[in-house]
C-alpha atoms as a PDB file:
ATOM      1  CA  UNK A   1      -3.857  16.507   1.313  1.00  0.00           C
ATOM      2  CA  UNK A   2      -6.703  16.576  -1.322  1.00  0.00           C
ATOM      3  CA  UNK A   3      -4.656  18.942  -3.394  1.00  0.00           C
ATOM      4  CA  UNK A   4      -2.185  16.861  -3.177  1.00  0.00           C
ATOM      5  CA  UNK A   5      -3.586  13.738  -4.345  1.00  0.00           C
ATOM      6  CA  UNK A   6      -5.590  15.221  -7.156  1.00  0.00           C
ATOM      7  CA  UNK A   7      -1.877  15.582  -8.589  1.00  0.00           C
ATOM      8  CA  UNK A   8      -0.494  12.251  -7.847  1.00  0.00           C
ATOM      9  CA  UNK A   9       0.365   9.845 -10.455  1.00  0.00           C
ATOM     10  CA  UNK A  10       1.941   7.670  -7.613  1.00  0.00           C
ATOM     11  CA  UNK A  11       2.583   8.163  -3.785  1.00  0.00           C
ATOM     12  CA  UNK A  12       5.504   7.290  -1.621  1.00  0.00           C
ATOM     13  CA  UNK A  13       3.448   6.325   1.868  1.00  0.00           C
ATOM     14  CA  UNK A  14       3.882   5.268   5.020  1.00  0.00           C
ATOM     15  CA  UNK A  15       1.601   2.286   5.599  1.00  0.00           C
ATOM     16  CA  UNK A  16      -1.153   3.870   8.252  1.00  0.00           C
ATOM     17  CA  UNK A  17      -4.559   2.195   7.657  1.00  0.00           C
ATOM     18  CA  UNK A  18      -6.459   5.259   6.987  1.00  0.00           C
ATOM     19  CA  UNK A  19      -3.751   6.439   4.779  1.00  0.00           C
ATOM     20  CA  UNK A  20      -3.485   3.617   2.543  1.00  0.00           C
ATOM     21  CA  UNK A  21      -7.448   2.794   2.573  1.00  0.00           C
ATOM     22  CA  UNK A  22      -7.567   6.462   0.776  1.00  0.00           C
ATOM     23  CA  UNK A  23      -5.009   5.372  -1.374  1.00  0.00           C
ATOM     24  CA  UNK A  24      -6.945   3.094  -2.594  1.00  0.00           C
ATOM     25  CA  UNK A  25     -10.296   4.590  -2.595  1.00  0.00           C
ATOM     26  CA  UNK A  26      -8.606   7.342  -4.794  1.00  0.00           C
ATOM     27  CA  UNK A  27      -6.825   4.409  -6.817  1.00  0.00           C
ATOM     28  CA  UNK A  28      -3.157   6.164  -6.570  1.00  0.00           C
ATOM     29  CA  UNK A  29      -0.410   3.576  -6.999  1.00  0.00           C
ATOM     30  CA  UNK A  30       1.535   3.526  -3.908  1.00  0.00           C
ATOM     31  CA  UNK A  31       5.112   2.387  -2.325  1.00  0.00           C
ATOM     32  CA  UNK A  32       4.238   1.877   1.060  1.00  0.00           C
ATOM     33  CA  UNK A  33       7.621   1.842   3.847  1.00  0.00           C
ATOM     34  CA  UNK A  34       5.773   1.084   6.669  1.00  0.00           C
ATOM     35  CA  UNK A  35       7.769   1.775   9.644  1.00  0.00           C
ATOM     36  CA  UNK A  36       9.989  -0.888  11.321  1.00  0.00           C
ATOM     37  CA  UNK A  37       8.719  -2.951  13.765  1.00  0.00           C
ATOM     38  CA  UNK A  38      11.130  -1.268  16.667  1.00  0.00           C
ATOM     39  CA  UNK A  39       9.719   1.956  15.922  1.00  0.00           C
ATOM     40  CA  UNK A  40       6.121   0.667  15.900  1.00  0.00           C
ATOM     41  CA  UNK A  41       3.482  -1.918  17.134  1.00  0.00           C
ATOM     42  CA  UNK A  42       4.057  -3.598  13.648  1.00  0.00           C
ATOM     43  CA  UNK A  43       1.189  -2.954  12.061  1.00  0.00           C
ATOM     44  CA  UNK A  44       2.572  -0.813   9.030  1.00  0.00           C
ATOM     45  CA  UNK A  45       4.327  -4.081   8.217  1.00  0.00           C
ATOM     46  CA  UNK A  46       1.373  -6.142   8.193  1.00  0.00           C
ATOM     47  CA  UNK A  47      -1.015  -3.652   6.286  1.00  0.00           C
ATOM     48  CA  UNK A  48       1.824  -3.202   3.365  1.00  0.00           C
ATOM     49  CA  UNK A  49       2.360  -7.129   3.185  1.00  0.00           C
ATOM     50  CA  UNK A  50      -1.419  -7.523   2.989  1.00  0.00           C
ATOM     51  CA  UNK A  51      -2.168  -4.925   0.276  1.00  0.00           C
ATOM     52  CA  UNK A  52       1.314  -5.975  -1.813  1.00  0.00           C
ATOM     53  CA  UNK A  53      -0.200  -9.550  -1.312  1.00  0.00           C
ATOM     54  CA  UNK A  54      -3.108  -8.819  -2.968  1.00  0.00           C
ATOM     55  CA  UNK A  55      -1.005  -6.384  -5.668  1.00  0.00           C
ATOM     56  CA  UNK A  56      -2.577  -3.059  -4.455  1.00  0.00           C
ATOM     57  CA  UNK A  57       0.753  -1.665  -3.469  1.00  0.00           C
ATOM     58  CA  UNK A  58       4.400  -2.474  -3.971  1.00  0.00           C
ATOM     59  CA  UNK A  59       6.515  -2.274  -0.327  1.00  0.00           C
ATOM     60  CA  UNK A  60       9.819  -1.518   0.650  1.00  0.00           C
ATOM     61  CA  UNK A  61      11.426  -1.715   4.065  1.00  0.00           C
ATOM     62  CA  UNK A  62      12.922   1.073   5.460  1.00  0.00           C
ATOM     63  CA  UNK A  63      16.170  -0.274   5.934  1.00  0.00           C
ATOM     64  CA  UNK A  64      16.337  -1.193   2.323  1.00  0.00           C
ATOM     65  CA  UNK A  65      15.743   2.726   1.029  1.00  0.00           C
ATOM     66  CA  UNK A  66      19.345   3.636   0.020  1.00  0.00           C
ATOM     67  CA  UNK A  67      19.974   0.826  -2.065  1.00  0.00           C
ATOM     68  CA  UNK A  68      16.642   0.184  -3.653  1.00  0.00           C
ATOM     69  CA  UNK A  69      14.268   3.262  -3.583  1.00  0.00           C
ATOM     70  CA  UNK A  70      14.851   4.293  -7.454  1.00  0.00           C
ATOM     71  CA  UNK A  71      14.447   1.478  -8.579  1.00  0.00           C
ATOM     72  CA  UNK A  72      11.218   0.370  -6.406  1.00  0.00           C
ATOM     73  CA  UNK A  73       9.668   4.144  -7.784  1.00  0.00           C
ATOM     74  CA  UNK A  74      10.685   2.734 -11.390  1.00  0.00           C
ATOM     75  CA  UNK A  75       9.206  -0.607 -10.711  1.00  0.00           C
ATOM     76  CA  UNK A  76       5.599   1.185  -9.596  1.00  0.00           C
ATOM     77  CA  UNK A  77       5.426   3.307 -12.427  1.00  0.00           C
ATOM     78  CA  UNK A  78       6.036   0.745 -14.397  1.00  0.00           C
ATOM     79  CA  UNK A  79       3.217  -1.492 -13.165  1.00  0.00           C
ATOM     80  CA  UNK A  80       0.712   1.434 -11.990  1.00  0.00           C
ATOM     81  CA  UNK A  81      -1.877   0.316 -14.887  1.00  0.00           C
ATOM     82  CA  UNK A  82      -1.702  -3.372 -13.147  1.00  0.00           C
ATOM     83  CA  UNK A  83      -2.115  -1.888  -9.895  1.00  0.00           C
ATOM     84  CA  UNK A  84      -5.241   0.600 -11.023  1.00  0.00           C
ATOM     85  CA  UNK A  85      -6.408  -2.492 -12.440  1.00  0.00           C
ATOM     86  CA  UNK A  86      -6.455  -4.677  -8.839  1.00  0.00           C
ATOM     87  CA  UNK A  87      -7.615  -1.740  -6.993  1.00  0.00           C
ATOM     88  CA  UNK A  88     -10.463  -1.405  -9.052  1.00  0.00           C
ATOM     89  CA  UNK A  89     -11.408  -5.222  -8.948  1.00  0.00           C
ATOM     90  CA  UNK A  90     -10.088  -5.476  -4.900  1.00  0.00           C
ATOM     91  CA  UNK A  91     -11.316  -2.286  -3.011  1.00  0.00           C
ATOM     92  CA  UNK A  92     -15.239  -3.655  -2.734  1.00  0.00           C
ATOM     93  CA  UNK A  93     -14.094  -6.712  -1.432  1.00  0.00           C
ATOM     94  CA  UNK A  94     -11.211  -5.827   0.366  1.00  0.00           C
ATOM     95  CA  UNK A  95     -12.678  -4.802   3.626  1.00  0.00           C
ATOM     96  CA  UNK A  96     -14.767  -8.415   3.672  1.00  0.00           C
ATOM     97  CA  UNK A  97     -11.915 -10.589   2.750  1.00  0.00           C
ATOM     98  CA  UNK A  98     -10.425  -8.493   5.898  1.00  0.00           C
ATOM     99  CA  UNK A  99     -13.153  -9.248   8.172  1.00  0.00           C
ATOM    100  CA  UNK A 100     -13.584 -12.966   7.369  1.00  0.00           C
ATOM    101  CA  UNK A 101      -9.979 -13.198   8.170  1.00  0.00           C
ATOM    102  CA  UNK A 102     -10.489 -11.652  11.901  1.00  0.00           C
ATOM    103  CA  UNK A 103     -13.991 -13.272  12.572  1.00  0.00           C
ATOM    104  CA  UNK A 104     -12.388 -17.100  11.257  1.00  0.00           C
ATOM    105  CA  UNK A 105      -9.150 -16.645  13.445  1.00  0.00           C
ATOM    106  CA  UNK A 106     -11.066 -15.960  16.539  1.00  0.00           C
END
């Protein structure tokens, strides 16, 4: 994969933690399809919401793809200088606003 994304301008992604937490360590804009919740424990869901929440990603569900998948790769090219830009003020405190949010909810 490194060869890989030494190439990438953007990345079409699942939305695996480890996969995306590269993504952003190597600052590649990214549409993340995280896999439905039937097919999963819904986790992909929640890690694309959180990092489009915080504008580190842009998301699309799976079951939108035919209808809205060129123009969702338009729409991240289009902003992948915005996204650089919150991925290089967000990654060092992404992984505390991430742990506040477990430690307060317990």
């Amino acid at each position: 994969m490194k060869y890989a994304y030494a190439v990438a301008d953007l990345c079409v992604s699942r939305a695996g933690s480890n996969t995306i937490f590269e993504l952003l360590y190597l600052k590649i804009p990214t549409l993340l399809i995280p896999l439905p919740k039937a097919e999963s424990r819904g986790d992909q869901i929640e890690n694309a919401e959180y990092f489009f929440s915080c504008g580190l990603a842009h998301m699309l569900m799976q079951k939108d793809i035919d209808f809205e998948f060129l123009t969702a790769v338009d729409n991240l090219y289009a902003n992948s200088k915005v996204i650089i830009g919150n991925m290089d003020k967000r990654s060092t405190l992404l992984a505390n606003d991430k742990i506040i949010s477990i430690l307060t909810s317990v």
